[in-house]
N, C-alpha and C. Protein backbone atom coordinates (compact mmCIF):
# COMPACT_ATOMS: atom_id res chain seq x y z
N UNK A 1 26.33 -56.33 -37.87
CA UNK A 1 26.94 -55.05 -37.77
C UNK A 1 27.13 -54.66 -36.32
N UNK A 2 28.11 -53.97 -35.88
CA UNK A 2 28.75 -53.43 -34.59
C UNK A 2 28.85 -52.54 -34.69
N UNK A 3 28.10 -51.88 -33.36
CA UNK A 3 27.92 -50.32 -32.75
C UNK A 3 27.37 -49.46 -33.89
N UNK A 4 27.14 -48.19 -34.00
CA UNK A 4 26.66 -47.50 -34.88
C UNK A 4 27.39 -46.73 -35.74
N UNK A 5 26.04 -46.67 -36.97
CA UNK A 5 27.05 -45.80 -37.81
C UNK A 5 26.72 -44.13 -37.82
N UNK A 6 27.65 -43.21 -38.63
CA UNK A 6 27.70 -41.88 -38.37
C UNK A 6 25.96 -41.07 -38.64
N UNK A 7 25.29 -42.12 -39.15
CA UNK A 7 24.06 -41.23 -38.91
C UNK A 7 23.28 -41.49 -38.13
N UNK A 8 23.43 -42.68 -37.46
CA UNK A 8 22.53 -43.16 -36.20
C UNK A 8 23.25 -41.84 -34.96
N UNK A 9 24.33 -41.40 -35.25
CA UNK A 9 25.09 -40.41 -34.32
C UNK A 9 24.50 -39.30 -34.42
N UNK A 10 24.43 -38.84 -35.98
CA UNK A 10 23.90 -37.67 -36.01
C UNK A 10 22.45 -37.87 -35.20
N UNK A 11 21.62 -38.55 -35.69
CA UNK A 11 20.27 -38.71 -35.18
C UNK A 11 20.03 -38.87 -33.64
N UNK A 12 20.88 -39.89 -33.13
CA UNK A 12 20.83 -39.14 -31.74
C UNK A 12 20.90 -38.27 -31.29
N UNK A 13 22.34 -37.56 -31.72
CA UNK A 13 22.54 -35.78 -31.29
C UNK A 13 21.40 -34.96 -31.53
N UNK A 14 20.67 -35.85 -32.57
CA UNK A 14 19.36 -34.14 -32.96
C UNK A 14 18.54 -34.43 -31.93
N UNK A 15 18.12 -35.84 -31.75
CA UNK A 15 17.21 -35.84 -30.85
C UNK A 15 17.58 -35.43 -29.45
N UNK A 16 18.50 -35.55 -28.94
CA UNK A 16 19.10 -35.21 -27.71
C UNK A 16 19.24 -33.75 -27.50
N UNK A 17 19.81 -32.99 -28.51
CA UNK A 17 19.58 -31.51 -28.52
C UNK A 17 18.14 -31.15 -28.84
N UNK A 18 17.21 -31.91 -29.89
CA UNK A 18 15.61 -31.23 -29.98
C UNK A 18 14.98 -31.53 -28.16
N UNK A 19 15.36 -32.45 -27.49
CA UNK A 19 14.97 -32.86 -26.41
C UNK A 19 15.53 -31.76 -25.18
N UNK A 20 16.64 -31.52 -25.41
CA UNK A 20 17.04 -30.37 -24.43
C UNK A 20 16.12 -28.92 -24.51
N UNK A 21 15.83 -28.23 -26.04
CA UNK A 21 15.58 -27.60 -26.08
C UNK A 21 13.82 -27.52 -26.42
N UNK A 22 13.20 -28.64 -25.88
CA UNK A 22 11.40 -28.72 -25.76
C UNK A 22 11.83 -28.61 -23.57
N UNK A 23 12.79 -29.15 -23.51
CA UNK A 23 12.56 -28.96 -21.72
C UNK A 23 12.57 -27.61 -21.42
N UNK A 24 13.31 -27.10 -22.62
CA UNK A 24 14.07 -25.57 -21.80
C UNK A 24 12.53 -24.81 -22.57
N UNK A 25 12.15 -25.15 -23.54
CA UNK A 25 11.20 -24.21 -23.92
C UNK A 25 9.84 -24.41 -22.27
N UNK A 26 9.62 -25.84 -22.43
CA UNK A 26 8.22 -25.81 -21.04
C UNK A 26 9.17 -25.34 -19.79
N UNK A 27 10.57 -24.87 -19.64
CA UNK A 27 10.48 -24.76 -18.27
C UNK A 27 10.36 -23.20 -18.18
N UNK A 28 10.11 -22.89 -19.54
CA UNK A 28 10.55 -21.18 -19.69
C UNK A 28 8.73 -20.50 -19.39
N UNK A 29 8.17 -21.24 -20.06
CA UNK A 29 6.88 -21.59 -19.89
C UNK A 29 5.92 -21.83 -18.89
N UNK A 30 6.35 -22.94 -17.87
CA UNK A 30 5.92 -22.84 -16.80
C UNK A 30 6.22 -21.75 -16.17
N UNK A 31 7.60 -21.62 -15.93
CA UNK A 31 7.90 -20.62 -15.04
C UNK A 31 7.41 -19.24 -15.22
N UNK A 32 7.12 -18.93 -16.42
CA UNK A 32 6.39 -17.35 -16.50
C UNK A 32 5.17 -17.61 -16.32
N UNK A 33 4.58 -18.78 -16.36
CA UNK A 33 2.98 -18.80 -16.53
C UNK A 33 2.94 -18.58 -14.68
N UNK A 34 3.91 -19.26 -13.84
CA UNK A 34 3.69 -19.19 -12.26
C UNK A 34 4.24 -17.66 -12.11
N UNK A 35 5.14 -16.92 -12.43
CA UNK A 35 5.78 -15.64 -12.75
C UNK A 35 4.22 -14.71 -13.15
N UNK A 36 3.61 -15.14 -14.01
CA UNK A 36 2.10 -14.62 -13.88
C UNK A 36 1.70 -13.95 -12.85
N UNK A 37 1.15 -15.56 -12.13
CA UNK A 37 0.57 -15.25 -11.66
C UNK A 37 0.50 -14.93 -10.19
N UNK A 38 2.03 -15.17 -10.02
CA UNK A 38 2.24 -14.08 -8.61
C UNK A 38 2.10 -12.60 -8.71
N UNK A 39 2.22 -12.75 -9.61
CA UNK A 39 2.40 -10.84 -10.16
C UNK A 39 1.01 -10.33 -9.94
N UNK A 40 0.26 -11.66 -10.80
CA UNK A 40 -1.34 -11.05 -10.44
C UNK A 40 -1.96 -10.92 -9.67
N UNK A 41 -1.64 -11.85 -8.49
CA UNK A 41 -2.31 -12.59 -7.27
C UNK A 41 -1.59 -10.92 -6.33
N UNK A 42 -0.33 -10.38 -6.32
CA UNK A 42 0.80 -9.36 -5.65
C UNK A 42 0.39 -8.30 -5.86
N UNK A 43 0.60 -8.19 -6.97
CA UNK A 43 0.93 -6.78 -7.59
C UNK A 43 -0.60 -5.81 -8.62
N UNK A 44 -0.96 -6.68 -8.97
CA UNK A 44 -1.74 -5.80 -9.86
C UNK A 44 -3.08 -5.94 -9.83
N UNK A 45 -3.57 -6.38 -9.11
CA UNK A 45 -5.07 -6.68 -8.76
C UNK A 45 -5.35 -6.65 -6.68
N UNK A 46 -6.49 -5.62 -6.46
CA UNK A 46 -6.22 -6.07 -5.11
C UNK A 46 -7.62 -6.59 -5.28
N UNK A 47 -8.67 -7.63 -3.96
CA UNK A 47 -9.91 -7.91 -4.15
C UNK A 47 -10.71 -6.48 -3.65
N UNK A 48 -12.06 -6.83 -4.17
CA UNK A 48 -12.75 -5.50 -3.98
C UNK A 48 -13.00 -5.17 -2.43
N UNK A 49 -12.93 -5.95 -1.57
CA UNK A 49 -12.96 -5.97 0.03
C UNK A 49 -11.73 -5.14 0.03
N UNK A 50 -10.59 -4.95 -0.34
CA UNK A 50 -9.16 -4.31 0.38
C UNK A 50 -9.44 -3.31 -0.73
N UNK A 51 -10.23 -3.06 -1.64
CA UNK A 51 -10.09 -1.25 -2.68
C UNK A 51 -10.61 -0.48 -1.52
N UNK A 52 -11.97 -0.96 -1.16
CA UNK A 52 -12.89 -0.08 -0.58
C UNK A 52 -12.86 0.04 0.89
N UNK A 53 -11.75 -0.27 1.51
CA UNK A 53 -12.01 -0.50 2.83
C UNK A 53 -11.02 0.26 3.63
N UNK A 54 -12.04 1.28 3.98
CA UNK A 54 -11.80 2.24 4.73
C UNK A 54 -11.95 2.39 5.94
N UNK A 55 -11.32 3.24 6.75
CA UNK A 55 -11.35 3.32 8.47
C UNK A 55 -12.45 4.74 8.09
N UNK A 56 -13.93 4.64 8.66
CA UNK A 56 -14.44 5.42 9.46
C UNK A 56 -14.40 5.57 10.84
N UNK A 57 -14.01 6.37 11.33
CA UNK A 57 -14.17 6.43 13.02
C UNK A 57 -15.42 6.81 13.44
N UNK A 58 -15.64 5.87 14.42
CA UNK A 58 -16.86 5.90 15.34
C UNK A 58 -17.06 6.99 16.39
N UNK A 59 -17.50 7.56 17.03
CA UNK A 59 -17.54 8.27 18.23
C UNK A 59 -16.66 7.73 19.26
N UNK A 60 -16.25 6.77 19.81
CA UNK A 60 -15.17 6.62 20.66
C UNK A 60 -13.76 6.17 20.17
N UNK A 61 -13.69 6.43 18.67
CA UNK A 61 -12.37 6.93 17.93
C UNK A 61 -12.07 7.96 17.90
N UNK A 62 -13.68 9.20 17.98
CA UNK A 62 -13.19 10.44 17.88
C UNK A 62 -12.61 11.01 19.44
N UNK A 63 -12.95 10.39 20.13
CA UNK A 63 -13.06 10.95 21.64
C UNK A 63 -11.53 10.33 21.83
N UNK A 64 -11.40 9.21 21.57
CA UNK A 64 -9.62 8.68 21.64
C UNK A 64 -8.77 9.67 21.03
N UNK A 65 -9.15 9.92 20.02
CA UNK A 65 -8.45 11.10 18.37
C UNK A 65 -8.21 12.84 19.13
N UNK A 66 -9.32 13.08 19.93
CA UNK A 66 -9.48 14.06 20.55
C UNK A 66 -8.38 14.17 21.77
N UNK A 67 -8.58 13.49 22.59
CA UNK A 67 -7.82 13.42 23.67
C UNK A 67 -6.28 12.97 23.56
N UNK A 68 -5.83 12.60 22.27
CA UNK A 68 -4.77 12.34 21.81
C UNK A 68 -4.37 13.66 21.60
N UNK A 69 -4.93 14.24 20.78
CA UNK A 69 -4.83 15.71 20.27
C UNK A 69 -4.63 16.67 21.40
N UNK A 70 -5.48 16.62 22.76
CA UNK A 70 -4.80 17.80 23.57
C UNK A 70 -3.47 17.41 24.51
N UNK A 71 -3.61 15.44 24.33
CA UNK A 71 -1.89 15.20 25.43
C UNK A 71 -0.81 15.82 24.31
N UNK A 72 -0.91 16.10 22.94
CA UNK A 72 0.12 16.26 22.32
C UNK A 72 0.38 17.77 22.46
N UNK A 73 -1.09 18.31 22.60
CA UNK A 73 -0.85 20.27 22.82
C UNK A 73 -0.56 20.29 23.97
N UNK A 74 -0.90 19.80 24.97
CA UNK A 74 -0.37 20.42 26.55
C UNK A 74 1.19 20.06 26.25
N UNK A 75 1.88 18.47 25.79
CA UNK A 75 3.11 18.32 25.69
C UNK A 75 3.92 19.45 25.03
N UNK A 76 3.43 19.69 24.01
CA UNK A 76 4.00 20.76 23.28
C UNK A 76 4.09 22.42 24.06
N UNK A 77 3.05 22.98 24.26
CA UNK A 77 3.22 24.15 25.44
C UNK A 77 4.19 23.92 26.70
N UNK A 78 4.15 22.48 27.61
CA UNK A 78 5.07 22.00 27.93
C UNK A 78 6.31 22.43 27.63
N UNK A 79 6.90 21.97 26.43
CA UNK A 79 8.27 22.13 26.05
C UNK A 79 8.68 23.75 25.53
N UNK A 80 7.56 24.89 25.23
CA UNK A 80 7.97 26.14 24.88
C UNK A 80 7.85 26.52 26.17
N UNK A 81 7.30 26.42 27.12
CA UNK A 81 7.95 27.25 28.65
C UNK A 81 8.75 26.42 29.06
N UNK A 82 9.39 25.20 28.87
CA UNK A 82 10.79 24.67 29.45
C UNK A 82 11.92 25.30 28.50
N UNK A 83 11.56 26.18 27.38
CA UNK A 83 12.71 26.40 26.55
C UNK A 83 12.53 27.45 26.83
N UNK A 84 11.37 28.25 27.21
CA UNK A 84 11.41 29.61 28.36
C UNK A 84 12.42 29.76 29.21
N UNK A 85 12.47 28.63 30.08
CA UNK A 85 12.70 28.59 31.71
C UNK A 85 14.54 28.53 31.46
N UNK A 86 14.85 27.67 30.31
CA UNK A 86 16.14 27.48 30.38
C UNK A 86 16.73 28.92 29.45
N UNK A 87 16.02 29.41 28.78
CA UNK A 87 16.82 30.53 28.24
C UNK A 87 16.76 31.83 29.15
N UNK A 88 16.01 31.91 30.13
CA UNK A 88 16.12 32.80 31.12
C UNK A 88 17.18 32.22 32.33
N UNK A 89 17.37 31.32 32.09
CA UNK A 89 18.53 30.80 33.08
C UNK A 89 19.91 30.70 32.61
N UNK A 90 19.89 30.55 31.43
CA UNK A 90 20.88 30.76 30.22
C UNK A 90 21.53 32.61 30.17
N UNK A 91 20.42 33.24 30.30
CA UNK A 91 20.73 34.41 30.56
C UNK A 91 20.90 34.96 31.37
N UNK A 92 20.62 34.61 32.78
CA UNK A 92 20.97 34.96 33.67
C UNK A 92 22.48 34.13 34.28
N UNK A 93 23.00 33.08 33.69
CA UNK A 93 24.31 32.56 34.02
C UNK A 93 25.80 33.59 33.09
N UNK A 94 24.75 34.09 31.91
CA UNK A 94 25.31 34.80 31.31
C UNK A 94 25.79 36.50 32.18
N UNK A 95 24.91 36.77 32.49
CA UNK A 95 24.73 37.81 33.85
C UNK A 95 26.07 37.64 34.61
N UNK A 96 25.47 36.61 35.36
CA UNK A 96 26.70 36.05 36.59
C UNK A 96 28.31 35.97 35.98
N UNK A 97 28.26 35.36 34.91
CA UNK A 97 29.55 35.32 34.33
C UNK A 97 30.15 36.80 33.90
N UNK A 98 28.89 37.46 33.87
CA UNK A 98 29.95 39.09 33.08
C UNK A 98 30.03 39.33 33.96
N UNK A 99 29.13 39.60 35.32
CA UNK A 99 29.57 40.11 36.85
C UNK A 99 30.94 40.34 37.06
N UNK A 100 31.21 38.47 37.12
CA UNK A 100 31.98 37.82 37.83
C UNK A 100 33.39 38.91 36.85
N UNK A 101 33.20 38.48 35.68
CA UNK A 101 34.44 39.26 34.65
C UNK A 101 34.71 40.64 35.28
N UNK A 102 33.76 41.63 35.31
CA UNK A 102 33.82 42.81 35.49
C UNK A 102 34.85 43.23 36.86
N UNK A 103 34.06 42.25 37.87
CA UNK A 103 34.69 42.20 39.31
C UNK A 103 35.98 42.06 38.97
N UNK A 104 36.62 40.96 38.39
CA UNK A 104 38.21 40.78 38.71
C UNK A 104 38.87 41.44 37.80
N UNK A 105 38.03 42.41 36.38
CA UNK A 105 38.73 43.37 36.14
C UNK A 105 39.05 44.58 36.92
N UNK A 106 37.85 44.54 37.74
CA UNK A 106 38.05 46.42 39.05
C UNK A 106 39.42 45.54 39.61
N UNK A 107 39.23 44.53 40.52
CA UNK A 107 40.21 44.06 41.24
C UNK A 107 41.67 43.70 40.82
N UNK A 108 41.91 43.50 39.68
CA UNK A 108 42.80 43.59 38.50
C UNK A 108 43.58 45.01 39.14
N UNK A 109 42.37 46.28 38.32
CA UNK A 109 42.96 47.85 38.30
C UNK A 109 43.30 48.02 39.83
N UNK A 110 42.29 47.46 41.05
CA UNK A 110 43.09 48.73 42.30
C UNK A 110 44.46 47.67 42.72
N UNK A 111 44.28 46.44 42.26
CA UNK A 111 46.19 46.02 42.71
C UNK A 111 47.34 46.79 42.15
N UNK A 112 46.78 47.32 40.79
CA UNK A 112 47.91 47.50 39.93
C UNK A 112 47.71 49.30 40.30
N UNK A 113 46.85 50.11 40.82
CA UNK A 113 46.55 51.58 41.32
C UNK A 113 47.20 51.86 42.58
């Protein structure tokens, strides 16, 4: 007999499709079982060293913490008398400018008087 007959065909095809679909089942398989356990290792478990581990400051954290704290208040007082200094200069350009208006309105009236 030569080459095969129609059920040696069928029987290959099953096995060839049952064979595709045992790869696709373990690769679905592996891959969530590694999908796991990144998740677990990432996301949803931390070790008990990183729950509990907290920054207490020592005495020359507080003295760093401290002195941080008054460069930021002097900076800050700093910047409300520079917003002093410029709104009194702001107002006084304001000054100069109505002066200046007022003047070349008189001088305006005695050309035209």
């Amino acid at each position: 007999m030569q080459g095969k007959s129609n059920k040696q065909y069928e029987d290959s095809a099953r096995s060839v499709g049952l064979a595709f679909v045992v790869i696709i089942i373990v690769l679905v398989v592996a891959g969530g079982n590694e999908f796991y356990k990144h998740c677990r290792h990432h996301y949803w478990s931390k070790p008990d060293s990183v729950k509990h581990q907290y920054w207490i400051p020592n005495e020359a954290d507080q003295v760093w913490l401290d002195s941080l704290y008054e460069q930021v208040k002097r900076t800050e007082d700093d910047v409300i008398d520079l917003n002093e200094s410029v709104n009194r200069i702001d107002r006084k350009i304001d000054e100069i400018i109505l002066d200046r208006i007022e003047d070349n309105g008189m001088k305006k009236r005695n050309i035209h008087e």
